[in-house]
PDB file of N, CA and C in Angstrom:
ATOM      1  N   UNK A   1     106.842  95.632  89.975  1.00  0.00           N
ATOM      2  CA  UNK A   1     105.483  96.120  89.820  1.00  0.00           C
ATOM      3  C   UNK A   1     105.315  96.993  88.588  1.00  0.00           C
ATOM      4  N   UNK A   2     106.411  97.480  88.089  1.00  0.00           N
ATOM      5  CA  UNK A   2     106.746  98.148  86.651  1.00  0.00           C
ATOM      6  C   UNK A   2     107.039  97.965  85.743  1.00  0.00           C
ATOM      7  N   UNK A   3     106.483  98.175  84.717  1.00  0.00           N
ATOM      8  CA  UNK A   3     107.283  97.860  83.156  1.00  0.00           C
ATOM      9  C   UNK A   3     107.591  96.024  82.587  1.00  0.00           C
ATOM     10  N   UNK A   4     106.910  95.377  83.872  1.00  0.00           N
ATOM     11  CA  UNK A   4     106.826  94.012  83.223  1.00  0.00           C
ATOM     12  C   UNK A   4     105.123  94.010  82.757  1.00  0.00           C
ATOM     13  N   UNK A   5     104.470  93.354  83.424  1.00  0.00           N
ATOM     14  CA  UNK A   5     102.872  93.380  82.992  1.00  0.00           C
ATOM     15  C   UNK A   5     102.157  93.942  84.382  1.00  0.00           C
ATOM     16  N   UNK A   6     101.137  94.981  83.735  1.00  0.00           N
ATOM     17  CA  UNK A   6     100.099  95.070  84.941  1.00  0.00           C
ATOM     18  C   UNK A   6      99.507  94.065  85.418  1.00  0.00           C
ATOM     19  N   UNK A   7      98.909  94.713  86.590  1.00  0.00           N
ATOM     20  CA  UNK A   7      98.107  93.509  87.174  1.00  0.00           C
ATOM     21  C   UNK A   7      96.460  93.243  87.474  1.00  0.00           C
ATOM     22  N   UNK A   8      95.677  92.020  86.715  1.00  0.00           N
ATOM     23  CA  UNK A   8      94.537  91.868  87.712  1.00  0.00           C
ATOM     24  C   UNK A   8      94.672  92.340  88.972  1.00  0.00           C
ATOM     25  N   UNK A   9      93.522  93.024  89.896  1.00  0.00           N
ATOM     26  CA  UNK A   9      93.140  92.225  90.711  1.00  0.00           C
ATOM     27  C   UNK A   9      91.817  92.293  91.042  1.00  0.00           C
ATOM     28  N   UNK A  10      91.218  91.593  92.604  1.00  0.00           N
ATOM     29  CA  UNK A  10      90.534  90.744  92.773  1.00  0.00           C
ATOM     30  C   UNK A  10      89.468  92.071  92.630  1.00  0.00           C
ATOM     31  N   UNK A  11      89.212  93.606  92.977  1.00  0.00           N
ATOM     32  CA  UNK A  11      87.820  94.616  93.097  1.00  0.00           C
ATOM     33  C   UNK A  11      87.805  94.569  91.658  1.00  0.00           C
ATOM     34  N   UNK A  12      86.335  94.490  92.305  1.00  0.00           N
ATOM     35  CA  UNK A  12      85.369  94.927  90.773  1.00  0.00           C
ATOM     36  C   UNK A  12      85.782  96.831  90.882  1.00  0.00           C
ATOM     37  N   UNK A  13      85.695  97.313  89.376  1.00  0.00           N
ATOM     38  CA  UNK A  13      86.110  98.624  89.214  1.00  0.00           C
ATOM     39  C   UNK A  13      84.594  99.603  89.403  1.00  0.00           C
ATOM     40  N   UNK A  14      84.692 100.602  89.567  1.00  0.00           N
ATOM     41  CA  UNK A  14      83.826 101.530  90.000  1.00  0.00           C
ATOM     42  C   UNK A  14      83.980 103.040  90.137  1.00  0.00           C
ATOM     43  N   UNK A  15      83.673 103.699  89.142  1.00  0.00           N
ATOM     44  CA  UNK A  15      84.769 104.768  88.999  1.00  0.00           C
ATOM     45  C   UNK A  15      84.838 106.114  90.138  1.00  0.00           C
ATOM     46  N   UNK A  16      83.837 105.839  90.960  1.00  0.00           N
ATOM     47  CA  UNK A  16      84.175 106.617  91.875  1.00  0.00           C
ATOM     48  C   UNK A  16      83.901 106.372  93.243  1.00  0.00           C
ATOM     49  N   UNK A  17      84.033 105.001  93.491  1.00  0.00           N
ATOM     50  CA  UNK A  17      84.343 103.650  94.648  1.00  0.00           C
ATOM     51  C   UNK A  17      85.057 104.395  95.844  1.00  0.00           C
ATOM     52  N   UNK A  18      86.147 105.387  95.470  1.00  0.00           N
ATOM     53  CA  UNK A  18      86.667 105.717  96.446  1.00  0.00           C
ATOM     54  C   UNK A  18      86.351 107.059  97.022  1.00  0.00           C
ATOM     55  N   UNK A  19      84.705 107.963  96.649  1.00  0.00           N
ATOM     56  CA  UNK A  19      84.391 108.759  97.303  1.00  0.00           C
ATOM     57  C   UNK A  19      83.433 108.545  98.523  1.00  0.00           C
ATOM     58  N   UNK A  20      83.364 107.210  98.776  1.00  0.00           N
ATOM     59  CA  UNK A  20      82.665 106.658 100.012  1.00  0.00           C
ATOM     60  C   UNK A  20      83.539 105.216 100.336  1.00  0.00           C
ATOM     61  N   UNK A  21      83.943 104.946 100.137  1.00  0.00           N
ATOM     62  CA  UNK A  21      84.673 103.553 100.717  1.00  0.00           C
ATOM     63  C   UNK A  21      85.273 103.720 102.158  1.00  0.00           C
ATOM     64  N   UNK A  22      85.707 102.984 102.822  1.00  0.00           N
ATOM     65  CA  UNK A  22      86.595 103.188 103.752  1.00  0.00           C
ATOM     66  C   UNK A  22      88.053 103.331 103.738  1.00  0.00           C
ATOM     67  N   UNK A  23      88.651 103.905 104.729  1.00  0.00           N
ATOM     68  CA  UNK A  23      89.554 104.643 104.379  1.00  0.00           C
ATOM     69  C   UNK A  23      90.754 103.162 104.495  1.00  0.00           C
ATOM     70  N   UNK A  24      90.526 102.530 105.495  1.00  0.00           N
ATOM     71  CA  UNK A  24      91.580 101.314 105.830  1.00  0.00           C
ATOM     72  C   UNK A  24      91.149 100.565 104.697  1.00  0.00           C
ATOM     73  N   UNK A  25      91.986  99.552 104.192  1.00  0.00           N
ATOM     74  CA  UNK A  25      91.976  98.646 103.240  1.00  0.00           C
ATOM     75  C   UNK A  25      90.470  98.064 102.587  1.00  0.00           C
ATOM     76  N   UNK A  26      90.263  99.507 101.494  1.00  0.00           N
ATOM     77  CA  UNK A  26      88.958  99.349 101.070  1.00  0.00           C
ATOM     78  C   UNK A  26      88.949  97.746  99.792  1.00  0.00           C
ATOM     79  N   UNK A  27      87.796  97.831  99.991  1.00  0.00           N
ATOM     80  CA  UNK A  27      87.742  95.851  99.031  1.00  0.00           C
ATOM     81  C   UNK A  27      87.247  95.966  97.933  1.00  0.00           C
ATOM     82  N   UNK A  28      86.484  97.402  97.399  1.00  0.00           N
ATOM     83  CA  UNK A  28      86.170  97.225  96.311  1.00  0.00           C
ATOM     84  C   UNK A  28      85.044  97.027  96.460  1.00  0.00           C
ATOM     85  N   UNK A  29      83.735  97.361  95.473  1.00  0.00           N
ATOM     86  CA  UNK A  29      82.643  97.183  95.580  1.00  0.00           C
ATOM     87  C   UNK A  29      82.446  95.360  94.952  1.00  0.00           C
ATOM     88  N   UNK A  30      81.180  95.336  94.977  1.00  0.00           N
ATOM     89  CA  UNK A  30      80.473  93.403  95.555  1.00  0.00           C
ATOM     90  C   UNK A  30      80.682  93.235  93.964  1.00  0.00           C
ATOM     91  N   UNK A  31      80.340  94.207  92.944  1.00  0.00           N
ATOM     92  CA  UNK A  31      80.109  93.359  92.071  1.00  0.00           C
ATOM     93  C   UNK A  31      80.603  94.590  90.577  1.00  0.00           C
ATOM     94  N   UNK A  32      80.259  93.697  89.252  1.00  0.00           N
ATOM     95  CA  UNK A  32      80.379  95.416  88.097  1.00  0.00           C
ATOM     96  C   UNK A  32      80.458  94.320  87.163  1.00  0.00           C
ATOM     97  N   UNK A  33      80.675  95.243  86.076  1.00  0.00           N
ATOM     98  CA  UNK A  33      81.464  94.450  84.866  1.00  0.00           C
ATOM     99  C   UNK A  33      82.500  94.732  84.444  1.00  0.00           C
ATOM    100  N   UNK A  34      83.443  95.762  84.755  1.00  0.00           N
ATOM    101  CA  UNK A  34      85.298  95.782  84.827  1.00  0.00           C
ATOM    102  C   UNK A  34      86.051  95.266  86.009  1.00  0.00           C
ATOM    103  N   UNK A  35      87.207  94.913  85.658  1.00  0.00           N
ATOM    104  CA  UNK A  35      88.051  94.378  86.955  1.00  0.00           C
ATOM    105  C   UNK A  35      89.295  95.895  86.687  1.00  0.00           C
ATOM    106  N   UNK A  36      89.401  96.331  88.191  1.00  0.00           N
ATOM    107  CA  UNK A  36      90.708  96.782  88.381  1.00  0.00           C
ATOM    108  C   UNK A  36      91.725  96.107  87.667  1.00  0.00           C
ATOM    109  N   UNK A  37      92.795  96.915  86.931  1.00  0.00           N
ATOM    110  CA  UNK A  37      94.608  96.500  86.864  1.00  0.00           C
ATOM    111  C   UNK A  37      95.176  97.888  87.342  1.00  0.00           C
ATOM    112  N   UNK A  38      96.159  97.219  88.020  1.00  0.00           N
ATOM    113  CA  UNK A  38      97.057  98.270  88.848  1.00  0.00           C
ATOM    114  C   UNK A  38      98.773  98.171  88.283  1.00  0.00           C
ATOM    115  N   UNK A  39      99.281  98.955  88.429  1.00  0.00           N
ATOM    116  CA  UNK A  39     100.619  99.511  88.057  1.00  0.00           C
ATOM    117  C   UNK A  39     100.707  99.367  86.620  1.00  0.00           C
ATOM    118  N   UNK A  40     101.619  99.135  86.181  1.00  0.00           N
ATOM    119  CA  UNK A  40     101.604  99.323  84.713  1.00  0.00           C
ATOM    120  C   UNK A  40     102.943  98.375  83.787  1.00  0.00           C
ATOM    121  N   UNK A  41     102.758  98.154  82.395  1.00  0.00           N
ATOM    122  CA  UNK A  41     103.225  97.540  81.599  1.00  0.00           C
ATOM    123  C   UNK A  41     104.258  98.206  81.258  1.00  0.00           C
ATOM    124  N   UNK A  42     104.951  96.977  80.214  1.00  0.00           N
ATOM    125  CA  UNK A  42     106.172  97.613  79.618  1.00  0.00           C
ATOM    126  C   UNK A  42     105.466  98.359  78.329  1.00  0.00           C
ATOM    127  N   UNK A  43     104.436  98.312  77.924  1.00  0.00           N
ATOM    128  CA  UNK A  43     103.061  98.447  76.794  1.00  0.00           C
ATOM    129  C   UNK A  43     103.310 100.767  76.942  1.00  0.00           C
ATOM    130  N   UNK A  44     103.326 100.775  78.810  1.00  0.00           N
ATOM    131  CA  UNK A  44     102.868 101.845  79.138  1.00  0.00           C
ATOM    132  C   UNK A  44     103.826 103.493  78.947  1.00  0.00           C
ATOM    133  N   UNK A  45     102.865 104.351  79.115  1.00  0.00           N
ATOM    134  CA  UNK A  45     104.338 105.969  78.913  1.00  0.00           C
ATOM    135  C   UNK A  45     104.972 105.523  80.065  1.00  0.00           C
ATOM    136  N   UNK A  46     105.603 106.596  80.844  1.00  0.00           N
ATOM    137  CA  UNK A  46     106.599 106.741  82.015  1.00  0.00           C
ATOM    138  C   UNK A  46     105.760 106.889  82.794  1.00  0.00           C
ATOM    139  N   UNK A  47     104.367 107.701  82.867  1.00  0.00           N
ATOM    140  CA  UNK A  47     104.109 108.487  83.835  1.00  0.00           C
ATOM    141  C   UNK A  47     103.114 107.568  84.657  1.00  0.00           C
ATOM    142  N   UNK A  48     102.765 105.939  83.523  1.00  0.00           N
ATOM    143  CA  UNK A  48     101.789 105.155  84.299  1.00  0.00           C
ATOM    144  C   UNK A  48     102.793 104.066  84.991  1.00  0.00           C
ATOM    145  N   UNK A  49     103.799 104.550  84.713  1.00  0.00           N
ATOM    146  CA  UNK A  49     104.805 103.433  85.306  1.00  0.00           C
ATOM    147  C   UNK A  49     104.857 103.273  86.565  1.00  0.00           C
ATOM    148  N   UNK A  50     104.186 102.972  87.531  1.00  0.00           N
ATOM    149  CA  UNK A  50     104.204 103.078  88.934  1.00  0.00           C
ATOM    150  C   UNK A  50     102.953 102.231  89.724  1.00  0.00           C
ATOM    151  N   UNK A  51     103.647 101.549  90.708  1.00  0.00           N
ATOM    152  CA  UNK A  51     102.602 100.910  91.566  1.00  0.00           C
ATOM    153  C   UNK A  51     101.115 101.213  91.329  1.00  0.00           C
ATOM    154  N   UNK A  52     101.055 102.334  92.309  1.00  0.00           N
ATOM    155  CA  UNK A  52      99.755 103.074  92.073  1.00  0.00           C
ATOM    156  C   UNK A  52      99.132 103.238  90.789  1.00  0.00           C
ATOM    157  N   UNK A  53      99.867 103.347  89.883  1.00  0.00           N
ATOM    158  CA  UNK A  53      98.354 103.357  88.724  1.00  0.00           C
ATOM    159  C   UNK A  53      97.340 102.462  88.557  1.00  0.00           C
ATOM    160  N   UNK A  54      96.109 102.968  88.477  1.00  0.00           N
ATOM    161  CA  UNK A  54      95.076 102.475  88.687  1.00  0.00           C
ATOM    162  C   UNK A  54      94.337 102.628  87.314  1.00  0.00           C
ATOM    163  N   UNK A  55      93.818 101.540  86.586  1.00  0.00           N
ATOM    164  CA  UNK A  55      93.040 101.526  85.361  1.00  0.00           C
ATOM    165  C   UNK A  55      92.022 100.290  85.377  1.00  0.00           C
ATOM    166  N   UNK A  56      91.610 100.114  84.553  1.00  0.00           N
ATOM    167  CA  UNK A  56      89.978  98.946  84.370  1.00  0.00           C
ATOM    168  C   UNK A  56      90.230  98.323  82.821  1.00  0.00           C
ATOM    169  N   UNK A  57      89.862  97.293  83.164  1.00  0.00           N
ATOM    170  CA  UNK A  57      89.447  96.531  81.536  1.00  0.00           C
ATOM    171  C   UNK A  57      88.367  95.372  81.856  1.00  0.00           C
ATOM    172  N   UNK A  58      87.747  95.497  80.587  1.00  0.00           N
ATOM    173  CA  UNK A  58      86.903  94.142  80.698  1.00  0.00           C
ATOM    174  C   UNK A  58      87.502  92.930  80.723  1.00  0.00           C
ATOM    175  N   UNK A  59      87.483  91.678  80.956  1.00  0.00           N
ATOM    176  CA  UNK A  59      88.118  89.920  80.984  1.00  0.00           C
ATOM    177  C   UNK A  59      88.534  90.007  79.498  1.00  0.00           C
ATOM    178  N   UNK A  60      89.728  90.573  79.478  1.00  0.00           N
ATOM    179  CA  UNK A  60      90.197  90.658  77.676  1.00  0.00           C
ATOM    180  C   UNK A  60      91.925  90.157  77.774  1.00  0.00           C
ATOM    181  N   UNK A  61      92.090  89.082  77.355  1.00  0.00           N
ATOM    182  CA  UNK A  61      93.648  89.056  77.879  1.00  0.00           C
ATOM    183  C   UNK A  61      94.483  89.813  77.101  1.00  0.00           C
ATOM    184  N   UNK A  62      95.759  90.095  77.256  1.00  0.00           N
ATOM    185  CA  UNK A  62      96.332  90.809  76.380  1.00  0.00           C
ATOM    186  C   UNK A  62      97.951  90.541  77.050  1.00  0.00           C
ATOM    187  N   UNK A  63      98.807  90.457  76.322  1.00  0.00           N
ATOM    188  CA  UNK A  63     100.573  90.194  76.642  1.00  0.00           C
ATOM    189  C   UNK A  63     100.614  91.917  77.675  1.00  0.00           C
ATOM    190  N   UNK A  64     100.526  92.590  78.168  1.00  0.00           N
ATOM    191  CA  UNK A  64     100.508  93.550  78.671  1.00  0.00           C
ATOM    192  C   UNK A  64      99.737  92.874  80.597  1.00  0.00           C
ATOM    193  N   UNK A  65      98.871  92.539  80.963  1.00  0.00           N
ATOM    194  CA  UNK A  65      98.508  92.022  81.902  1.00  0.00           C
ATOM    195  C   UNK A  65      98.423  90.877  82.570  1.00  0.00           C
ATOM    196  N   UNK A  66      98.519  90.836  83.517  1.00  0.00           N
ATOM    197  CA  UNK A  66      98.752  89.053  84.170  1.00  0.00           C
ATOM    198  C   UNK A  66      98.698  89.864  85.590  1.00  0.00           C
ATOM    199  N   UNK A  67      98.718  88.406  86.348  1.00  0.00           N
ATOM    200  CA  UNK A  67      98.203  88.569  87.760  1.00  0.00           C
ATOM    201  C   UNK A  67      99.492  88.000  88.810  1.00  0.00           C
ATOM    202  N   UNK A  68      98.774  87.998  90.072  1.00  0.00           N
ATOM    203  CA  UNK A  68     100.092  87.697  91.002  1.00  0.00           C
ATOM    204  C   UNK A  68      99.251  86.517  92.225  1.00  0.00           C
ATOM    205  N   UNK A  69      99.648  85.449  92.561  1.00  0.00           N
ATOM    206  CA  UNK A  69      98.934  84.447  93.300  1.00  0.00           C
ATOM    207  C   UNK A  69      99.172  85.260  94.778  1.00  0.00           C
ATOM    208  N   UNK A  70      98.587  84.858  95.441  1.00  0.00           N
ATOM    209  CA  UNK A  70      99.178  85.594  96.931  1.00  0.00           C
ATOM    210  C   UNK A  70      98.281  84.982  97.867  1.00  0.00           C
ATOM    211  N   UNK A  71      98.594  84.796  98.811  1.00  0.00           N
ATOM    212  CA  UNK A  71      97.796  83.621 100.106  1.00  0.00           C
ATOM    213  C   UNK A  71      98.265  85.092 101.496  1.00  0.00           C
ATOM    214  N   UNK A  72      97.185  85.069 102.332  1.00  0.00           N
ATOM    215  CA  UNK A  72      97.676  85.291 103.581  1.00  0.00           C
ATOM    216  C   UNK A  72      98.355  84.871 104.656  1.00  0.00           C
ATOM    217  N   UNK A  73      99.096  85.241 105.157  1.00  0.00           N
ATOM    218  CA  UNK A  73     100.154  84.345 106.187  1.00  0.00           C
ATOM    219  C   UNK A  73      99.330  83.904 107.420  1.00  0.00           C
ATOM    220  N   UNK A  74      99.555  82.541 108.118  1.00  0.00           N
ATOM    221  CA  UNK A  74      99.245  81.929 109.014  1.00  0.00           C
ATOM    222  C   UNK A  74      99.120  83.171 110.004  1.00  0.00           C
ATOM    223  N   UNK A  75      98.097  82.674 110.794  1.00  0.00           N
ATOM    224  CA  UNK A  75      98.419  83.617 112.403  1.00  0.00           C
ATOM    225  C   UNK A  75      99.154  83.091 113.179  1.00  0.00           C
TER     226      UNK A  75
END
């Protein structure tokens, strides 16, 4: 999750989304014009090096970001 490429993902960004959201697995608001990337690049200091970092960009590709496919498991 570190120091290779951050990641898309699927919430639109909102910079202060999480002073009303819910507390269990919030989704992100419906709509915006930035997408969330989370954890961080090999691009990044030390201190964004971690899961949790949380940043925004507009649909701009760059060797620093890429995404991760992921499906939910059967019930």
């Amino acid at each position: 999750m570190a120091g290779n490429v951050a990641e898309w993902v699927a919430d639109w960004y909102q910079e202060n989304y999480y002073q009303f959201s819910p507390t269990r697995n919030p989704k992100g608001p419906t709509g915006g014009r930035e997408k969330v990337v989370r954890g961080g690049s090999f691009q990044d200091v030390g201190t964004e090096l971690r899961a949790a970092a949380r940043s925004h960009l507009a649909e701009v590709w760059t060797g620093a970001v890429g995404f991760r496919c992921a499906k939910d498991p059967a019930p």
